[in-house]
PDB file of N, CA and C in Angstrom:
ATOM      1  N   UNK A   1      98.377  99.611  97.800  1.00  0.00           N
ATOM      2  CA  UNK A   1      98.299 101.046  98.031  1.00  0.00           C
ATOM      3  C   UNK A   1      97.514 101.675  96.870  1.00  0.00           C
ATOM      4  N   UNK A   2      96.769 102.810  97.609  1.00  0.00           N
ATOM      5  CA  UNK A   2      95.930 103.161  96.203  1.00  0.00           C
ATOM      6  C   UNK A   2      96.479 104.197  94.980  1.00  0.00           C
ATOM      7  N   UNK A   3      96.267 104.059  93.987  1.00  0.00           N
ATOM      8  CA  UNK A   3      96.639 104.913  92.546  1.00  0.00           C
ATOM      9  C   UNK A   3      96.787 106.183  93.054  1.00  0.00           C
ATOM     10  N   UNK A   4      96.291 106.846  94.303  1.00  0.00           N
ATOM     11  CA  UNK A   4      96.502 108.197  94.105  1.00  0.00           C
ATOM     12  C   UNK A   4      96.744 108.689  95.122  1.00  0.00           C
ATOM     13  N   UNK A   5      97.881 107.546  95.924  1.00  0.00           N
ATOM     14  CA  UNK A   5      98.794 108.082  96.943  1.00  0.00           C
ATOM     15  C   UNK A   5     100.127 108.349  96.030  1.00  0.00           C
ATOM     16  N   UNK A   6     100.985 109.450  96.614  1.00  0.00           N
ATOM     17  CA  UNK A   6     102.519 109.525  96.245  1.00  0.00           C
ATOM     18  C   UNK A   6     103.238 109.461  97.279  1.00  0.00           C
ATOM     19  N   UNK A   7     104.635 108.587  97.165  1.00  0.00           N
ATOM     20  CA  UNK A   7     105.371 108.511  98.149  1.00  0.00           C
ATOM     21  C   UNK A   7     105.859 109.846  98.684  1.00  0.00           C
ATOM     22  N   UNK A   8     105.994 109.720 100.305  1.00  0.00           N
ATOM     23  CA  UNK A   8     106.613 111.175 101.131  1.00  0.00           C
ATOM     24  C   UNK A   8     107.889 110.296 101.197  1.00  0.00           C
ATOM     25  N   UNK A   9     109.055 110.352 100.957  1.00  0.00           N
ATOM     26  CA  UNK A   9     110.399 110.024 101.678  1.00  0.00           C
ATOM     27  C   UNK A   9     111.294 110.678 101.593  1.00  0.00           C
ATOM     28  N   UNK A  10     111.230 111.733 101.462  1.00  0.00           N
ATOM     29  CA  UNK A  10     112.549 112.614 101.734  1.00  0.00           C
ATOM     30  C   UNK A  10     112.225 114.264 102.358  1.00  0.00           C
ATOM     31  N   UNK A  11     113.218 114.731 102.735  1.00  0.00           N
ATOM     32  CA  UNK A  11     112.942 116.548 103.510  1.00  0.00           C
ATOM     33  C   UNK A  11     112.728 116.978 102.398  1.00  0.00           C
ATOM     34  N   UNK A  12     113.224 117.330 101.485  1.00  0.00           N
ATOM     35  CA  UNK A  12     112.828 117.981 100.155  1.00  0.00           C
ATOM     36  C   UNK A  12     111.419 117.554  99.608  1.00  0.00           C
ATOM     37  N   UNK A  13     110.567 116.456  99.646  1.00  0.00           N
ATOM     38  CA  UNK A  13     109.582 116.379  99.182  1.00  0.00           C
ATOM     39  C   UNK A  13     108.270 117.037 100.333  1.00  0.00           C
ATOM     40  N   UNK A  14     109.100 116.986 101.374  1.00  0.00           N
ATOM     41  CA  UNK A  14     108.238 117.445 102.515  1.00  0.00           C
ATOM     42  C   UNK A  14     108.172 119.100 102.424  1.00  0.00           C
ATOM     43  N   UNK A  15     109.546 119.686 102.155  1.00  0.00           N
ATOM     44  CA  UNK A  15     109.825 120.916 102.017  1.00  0.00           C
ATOM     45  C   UNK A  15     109.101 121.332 100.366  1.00  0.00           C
ATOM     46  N   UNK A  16     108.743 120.313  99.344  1.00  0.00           N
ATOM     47  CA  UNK A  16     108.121 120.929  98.744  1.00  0.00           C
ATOM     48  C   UNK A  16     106.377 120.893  98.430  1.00  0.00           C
ATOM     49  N   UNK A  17     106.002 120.037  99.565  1.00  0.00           N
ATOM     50  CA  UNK A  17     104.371 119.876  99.314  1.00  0.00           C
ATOM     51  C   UNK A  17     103.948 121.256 100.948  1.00  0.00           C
ATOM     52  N   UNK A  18     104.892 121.839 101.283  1.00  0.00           N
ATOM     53  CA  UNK A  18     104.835 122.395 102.238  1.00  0.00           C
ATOM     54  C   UNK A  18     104.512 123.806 101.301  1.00  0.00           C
ATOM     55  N   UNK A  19     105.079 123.615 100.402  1.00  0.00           N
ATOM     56  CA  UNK A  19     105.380 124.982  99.358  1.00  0.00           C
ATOM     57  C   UNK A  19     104.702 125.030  98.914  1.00  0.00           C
ATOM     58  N   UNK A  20     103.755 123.836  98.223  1.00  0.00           N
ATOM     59  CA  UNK A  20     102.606 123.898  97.122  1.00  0.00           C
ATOM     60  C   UNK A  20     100.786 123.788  97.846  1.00  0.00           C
ATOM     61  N   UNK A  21     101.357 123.611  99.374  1.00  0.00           N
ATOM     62  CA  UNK A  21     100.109 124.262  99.831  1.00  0.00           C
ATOM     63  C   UNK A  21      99.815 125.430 100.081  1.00  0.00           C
ATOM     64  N   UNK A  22     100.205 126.099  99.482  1.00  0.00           N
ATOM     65  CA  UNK A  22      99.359 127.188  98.831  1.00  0.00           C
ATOM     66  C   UNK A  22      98.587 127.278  98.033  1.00  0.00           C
ATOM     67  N   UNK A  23      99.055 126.642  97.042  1.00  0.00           N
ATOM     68  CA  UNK A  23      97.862 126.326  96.163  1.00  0.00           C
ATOM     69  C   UNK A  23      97.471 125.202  96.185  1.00  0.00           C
ATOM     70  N   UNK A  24      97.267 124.237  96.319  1.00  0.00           N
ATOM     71  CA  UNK A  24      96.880 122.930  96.745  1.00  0.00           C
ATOM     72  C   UNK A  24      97.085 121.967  98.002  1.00  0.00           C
ATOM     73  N   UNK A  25      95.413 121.922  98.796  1.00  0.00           N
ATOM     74  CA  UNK A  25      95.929 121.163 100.038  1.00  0.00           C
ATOM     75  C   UNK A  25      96.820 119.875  99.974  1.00  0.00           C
ATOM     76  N   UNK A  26      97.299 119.382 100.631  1.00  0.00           N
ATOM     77  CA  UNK A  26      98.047 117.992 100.898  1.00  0.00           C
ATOM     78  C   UNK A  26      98.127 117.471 102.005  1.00  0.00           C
ATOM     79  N   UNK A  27      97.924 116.353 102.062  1.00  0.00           N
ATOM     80  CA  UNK A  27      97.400 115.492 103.263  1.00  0.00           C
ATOM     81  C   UNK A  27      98.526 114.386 103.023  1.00  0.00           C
ATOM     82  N   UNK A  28      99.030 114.600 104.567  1.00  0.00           N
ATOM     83  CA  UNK A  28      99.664 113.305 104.522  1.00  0.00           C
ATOM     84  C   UNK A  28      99.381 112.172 105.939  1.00  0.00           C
ATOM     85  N   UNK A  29      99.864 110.876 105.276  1.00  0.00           N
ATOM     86  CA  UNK A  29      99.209 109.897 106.289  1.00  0.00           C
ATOM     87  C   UNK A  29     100.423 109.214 106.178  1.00  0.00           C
ATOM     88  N   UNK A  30     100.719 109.580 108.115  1.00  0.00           N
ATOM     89  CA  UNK A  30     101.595 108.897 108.546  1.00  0.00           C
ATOM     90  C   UNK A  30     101.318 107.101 108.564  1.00  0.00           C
ATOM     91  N   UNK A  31     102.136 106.452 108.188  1.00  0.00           N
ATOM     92  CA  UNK A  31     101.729 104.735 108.001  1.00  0.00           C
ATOM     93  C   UNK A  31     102.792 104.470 108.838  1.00  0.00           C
ATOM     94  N   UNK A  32     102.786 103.192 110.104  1.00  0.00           N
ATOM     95  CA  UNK A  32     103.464 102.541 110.269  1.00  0.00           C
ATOM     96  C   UNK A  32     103.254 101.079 109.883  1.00  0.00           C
ATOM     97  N   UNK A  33     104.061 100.189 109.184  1.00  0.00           N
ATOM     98  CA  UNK A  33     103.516  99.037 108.516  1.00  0.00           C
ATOM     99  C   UNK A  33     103.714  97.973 109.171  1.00  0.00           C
ATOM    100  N   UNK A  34     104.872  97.895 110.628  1.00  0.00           N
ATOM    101  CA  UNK A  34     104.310  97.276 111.643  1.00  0.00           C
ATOM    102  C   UNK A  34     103.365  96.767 112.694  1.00  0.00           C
ATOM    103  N   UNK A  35     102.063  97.697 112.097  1.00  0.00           N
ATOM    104  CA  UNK A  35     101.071  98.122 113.226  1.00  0.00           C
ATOM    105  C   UNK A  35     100.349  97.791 113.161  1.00  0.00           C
ATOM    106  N   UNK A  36      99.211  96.748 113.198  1.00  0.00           N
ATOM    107  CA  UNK A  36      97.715  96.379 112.787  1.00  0.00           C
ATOM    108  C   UNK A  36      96.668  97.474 112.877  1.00  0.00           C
ATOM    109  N   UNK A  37      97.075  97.939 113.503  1.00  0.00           N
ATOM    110  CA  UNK A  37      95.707  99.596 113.819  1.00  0.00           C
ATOM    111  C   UNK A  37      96.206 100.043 112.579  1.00  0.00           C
ATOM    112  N   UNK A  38      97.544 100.932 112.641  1.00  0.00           N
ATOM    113  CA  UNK A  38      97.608 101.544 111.087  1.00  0.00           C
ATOM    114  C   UNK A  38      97.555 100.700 109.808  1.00  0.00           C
ATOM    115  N   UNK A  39      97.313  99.725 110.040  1.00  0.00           N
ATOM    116  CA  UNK A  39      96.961  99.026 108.951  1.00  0.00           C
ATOM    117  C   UNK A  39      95.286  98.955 108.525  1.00  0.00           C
ATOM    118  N   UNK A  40      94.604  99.087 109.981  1.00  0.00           N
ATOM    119  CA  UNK A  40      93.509  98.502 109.996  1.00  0.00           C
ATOM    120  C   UNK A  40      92.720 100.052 109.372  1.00  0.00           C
ATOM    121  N   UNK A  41      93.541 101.470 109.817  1.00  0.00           N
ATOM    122  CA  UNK A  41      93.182 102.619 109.522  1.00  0.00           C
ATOM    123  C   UNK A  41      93.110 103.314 108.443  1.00  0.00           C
ATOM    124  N   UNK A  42      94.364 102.728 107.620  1.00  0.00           N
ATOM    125  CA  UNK A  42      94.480 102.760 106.248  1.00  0.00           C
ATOM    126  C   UNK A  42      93.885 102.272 105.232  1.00  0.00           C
ATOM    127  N   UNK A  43      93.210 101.035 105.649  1.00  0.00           N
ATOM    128  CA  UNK A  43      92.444 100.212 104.692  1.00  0.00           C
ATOM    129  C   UNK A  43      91.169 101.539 105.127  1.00  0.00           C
ATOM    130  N   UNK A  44      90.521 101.672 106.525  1.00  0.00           N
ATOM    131  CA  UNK A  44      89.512 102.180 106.213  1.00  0.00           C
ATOM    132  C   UNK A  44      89.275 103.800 105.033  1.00  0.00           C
ATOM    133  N   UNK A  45      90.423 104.310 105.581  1.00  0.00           N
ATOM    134  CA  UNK A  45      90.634 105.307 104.950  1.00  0.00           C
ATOM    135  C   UNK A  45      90.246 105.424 103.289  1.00  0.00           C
ATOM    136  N   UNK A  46      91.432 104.634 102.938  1.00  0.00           N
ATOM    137  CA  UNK A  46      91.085 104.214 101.711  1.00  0.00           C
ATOM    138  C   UNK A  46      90.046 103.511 100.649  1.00  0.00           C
ATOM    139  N   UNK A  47      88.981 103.113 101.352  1.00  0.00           N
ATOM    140  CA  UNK A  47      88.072 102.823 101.282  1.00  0.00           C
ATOM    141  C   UNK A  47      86.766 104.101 101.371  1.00  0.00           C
ATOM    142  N   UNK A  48      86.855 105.260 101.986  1.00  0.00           N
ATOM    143  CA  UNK A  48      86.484 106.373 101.884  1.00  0.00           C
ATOM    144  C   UNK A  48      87.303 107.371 101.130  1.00  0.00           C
ATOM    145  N   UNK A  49      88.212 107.285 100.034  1.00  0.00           N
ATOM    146  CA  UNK A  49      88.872 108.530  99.404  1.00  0.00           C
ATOM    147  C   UNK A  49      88.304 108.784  98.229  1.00  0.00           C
ATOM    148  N   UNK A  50      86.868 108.579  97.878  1.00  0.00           N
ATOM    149  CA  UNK A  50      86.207 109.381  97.182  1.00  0.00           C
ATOM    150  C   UNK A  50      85.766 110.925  97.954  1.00  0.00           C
ATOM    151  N   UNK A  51      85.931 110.574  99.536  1.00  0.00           N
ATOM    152  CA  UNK A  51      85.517 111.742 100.067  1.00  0.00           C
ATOM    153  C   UNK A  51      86.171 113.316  99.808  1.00  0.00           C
ATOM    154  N   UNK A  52      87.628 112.730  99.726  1.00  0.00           N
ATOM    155  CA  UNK A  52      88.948 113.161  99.307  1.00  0.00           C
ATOM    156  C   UNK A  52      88.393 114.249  97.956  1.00  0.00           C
ATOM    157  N   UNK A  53      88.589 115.655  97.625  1.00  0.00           N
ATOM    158  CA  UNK A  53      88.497 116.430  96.409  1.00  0.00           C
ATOM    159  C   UNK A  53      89.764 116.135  95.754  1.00  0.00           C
ATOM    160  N   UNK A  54      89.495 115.660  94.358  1.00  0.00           N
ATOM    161  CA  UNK A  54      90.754 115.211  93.531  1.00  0.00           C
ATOM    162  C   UNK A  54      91.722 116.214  93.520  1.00  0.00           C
ATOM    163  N   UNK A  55      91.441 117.662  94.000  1.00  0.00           N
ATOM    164  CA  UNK A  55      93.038 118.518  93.988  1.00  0.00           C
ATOM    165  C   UNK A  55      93.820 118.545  94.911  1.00  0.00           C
ATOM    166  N   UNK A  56      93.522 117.666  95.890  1.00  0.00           N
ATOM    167  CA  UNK A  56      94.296 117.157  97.201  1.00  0.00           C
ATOM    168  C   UNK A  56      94.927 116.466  97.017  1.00  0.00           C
ATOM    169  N   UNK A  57      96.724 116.664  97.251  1.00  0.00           N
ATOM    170  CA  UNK A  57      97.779 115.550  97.357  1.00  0.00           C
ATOM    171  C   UNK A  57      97.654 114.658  97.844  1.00  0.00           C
ATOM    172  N   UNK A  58      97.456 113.529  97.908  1.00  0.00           N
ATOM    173  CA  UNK A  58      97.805 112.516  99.228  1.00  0.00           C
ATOM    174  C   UNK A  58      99.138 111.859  99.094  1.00  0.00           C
ATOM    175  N   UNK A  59      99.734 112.277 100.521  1.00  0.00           N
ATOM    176  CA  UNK A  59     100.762 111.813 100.396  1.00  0.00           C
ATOM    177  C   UNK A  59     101.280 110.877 101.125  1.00  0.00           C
ATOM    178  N   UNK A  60     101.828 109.658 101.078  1.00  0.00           N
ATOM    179  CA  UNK A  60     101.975 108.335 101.695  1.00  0.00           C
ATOM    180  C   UNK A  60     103.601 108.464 102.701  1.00  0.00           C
ATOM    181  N   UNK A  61     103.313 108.537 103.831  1.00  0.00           N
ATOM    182  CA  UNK A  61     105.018 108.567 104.758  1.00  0.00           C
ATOM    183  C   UNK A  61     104.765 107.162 105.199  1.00  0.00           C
ATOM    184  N   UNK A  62     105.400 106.158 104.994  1.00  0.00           N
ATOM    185  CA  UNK A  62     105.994 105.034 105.620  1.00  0.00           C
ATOM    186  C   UNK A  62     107.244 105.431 106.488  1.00  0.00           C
ATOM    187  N   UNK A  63     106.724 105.790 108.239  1.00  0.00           N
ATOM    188  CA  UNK A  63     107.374 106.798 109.119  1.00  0.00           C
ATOM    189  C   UNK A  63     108.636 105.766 109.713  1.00  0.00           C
ATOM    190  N   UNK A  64     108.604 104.571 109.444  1.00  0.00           N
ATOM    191  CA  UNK A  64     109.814 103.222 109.724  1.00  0.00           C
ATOM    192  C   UNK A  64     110.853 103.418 109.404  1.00  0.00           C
ATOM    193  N   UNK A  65     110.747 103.603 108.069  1.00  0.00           N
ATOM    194  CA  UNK A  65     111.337 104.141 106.904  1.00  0.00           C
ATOM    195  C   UNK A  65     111.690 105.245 106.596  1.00  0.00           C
ATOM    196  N   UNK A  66     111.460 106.512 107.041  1.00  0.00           N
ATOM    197  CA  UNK A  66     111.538 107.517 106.946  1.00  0.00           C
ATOM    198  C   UNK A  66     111.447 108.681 108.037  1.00  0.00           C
ATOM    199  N   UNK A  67     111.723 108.005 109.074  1.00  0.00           N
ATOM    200  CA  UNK A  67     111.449 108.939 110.307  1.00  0.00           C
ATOM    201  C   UNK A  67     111.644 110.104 110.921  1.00  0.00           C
ATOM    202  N   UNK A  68     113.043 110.674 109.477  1.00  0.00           N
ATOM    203  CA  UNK A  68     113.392 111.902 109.565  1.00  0.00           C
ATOM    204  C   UNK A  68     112.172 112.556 109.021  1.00  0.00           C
ATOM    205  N   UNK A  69     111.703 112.210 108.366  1.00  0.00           N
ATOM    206  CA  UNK A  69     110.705 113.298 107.290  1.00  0.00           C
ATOM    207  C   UNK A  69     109.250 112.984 108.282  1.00  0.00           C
ATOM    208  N   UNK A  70     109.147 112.332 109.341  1.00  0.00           N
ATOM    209  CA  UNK A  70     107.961 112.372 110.555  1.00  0.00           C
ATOM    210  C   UNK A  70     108.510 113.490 111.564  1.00  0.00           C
ATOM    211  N   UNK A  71     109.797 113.263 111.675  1.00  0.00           N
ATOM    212  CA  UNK A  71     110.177 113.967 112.855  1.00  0.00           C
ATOM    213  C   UNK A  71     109.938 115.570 112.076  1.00  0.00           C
ATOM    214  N   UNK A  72     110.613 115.924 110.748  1.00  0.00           N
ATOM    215  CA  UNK A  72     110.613 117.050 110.585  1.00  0.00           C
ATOM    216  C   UNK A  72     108.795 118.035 110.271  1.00  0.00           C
ATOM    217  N   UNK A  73     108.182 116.718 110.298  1.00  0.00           N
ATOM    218  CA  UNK A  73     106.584 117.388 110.218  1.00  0.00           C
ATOM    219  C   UNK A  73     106.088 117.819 111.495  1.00  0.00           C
ATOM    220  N   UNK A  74     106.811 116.829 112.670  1.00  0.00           N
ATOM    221  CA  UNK A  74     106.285 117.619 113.847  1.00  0.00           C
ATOM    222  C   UNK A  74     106.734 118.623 114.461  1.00  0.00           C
ATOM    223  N   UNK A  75     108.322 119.151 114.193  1.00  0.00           N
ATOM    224  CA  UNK A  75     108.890 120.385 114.090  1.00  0.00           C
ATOM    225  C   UNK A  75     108.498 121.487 113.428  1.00  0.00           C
ATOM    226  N   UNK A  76     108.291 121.064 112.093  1.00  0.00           N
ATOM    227  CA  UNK A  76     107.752 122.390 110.913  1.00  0.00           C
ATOM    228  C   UNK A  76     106.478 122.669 111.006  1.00  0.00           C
ATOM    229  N   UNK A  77     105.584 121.678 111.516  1.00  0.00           N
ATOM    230  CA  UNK A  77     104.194 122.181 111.128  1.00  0.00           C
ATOM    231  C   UNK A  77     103.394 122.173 113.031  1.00  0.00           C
ATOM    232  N   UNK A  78     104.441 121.736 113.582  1.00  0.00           N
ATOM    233  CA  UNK A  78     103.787 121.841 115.163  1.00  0.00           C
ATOM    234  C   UNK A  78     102.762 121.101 115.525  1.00  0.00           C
ATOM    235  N   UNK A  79     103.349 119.700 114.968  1.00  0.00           N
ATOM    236  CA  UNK A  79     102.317 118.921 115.132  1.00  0.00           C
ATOM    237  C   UNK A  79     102.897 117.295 115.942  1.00  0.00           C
ATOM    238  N   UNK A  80     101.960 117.251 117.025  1.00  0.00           N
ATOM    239  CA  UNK A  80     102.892 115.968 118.207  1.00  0.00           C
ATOM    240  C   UNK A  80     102.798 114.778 116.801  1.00  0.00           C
ATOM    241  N   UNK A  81     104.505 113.887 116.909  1.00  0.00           N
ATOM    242  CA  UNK A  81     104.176 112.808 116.199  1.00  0.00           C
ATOM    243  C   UNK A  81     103.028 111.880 117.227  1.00  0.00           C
ATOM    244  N   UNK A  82     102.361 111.261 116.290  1.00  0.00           N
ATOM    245  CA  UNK A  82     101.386 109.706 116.482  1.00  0.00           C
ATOM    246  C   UNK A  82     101.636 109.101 115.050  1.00  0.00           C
ATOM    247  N   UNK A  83     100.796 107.362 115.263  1.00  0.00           N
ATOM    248  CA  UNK A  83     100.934 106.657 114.697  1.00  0.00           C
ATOM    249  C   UNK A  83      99.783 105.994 114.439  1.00  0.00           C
ATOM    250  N   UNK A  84      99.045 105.538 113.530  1.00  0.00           N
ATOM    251  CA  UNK A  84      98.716 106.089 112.582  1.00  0.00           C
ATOM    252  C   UNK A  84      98.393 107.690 112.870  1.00  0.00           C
ATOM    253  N   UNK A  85      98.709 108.684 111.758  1.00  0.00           N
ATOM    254  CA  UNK A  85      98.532 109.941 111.543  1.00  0.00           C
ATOM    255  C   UNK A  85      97.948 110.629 110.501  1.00  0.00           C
ATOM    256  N   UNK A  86      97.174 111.402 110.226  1.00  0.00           N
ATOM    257  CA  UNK A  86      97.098 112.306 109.340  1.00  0.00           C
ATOM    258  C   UNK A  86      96.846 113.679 109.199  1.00  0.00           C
ATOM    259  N   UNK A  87      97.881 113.999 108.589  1.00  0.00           N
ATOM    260  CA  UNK A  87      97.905 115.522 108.523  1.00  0.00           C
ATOM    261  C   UNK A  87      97.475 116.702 107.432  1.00  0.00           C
ATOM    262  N   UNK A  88      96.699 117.509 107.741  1.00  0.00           N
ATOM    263  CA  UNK A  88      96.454 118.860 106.443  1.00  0.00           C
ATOM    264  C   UNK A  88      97.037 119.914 106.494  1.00  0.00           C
ATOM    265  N   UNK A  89      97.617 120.004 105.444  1.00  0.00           N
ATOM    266  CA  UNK A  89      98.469 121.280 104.949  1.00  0.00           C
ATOM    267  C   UNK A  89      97.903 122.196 104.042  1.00  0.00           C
ATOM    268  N   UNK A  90      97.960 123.379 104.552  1.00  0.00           N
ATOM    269  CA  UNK A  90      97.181 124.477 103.632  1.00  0.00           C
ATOM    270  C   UNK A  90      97.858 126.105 103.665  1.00  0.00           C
ATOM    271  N   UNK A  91      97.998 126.832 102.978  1.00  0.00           N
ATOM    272  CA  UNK A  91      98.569 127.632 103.128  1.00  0.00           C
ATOM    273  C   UNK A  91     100.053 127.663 104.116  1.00  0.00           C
ATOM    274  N   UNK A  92     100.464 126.327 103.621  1.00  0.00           N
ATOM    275  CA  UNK A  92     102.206 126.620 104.869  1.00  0.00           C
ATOM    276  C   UNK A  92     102.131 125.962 106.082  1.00  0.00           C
ATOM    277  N   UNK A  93     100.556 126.122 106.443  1.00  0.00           N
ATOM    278  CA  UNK A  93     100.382 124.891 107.811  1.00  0.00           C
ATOM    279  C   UNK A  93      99.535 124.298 107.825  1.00  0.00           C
ATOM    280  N   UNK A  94      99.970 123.157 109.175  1.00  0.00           N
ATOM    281  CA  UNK A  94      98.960 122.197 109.375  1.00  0.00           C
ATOM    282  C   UNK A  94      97.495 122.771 109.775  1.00  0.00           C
ATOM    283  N   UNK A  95      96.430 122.445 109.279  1.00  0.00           N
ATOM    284  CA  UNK A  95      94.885 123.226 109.546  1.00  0.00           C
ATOM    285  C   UNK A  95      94.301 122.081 110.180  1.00  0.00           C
ATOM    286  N   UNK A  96      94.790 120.653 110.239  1.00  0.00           N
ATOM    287  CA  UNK A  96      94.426 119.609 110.871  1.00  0.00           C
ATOM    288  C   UNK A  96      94.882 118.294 110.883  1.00  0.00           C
ATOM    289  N   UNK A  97      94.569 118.193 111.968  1.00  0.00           N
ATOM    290  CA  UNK A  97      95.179 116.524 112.387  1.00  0.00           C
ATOM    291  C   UNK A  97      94.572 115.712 113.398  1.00  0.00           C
ATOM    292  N   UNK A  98      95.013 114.374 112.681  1.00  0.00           N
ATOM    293  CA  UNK A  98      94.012 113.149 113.843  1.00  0.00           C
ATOM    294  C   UNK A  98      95.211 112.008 113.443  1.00  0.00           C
ATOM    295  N   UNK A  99      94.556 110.915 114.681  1.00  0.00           N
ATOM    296  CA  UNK A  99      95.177 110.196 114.626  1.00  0.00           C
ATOM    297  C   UNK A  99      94.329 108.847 114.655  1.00  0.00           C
ATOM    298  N   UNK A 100      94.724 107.542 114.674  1.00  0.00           N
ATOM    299  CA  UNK A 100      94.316 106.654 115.015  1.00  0.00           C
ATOM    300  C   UNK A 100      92.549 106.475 114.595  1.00  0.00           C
ATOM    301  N   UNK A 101      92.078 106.014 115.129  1.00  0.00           N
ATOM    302  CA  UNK A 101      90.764 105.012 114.592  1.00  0.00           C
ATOM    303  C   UNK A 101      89.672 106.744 114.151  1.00  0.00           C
ATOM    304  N   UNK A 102      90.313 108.074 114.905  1.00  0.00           N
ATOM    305  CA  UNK A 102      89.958 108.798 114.744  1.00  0.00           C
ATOM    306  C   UNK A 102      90.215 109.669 113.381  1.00  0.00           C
ATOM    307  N   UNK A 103      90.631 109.132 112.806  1.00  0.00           N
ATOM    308  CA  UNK A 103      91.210 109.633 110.928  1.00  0.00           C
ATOM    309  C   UNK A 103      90.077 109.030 110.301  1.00  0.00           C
ATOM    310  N   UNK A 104      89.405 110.179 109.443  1.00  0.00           N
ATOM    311  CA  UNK A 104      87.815 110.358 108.900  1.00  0.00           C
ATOM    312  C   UNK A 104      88.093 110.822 107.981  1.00  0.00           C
ATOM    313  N   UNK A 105      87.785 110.143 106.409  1.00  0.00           N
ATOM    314  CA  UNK A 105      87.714 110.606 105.235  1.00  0.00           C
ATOM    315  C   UNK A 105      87.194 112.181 104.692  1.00  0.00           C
ATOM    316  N   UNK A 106      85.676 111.876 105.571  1.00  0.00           N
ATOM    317  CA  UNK A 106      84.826 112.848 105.296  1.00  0.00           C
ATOM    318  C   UNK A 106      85.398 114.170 106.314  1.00  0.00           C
ATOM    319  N   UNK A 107      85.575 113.492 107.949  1.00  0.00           N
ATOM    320  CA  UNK A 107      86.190 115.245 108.291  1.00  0.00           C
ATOM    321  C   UNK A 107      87.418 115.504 107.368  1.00  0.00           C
ATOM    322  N   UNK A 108      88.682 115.111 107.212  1.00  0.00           N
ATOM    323  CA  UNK A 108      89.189 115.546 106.340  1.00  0.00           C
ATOM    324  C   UNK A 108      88.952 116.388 105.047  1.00  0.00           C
ATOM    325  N   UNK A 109      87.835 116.016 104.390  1.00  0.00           N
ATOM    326  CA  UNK A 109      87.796 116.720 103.233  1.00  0.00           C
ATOM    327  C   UNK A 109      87.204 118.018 104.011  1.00  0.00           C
ATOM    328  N   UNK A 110      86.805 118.013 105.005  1.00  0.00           N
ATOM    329  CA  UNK A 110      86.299 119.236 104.974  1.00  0.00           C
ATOM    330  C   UNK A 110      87.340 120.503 105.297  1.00  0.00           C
ATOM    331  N   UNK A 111      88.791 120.375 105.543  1.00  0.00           N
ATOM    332  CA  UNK A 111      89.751 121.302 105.627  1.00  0.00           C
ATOM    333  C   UNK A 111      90.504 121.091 103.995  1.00  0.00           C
ATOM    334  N   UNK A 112      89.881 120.559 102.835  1.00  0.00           N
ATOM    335  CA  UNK A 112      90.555 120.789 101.912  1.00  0.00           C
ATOM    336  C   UNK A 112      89.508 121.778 101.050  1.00  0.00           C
TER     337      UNK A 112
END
């Protein structure tokens, strides 16, 4: 995993990168680590996070593991769960999301 993911596993960490997008976007990427696609999506990803502006959170949900804090992103921010996922948070809400082979370094940065 790369140096400048932080773990998502709990409502409180969700409830507080929810808070600090306000001032700083945060992106989180739903991982399932059963999955060869989200595996295969993550490597690509990560392999493009120079695209990424360094004041962007990234934040790592291993959703297996943590499925309350998936379920509560698609409640709070109105967003359908998928698998692989990634989500942008900005001002309090989601400003974007993709899923699957369709999660793009470069569109991403462009909602941060």
């Amino acid at each position: 995993m790369h140096e400048r993911w932080k773990k998502l596993e709990s409502l409180s960490q969700l409830d507080d990168a929810i808070a600090q997008s306000h001032a700083t976007p945060q992106i989180i990427f739903k991982h399932s680590t059963r999955c060869i696609i989200s595996k295969m999506v993550l490597s690509q990803f990560e392999e493009n996070l120079a695209a990424i502006p360094e004041q962007a959170n990234l934040l790592f949900l291993d959703l297996l593991s943590h499925r309350d804090v998936s379920n509560a992103i698609a409640m709070q921010l109105g967003v359908h769960h998928e698998s692989p996922q990634v989500v942008v948070i900005k001002n309090g809400q989601a400003v974007f999301h993709e899923s699957h082979h369709s999660i793009d370094a470069t569109t991403i940065a462009e909602y941060c």
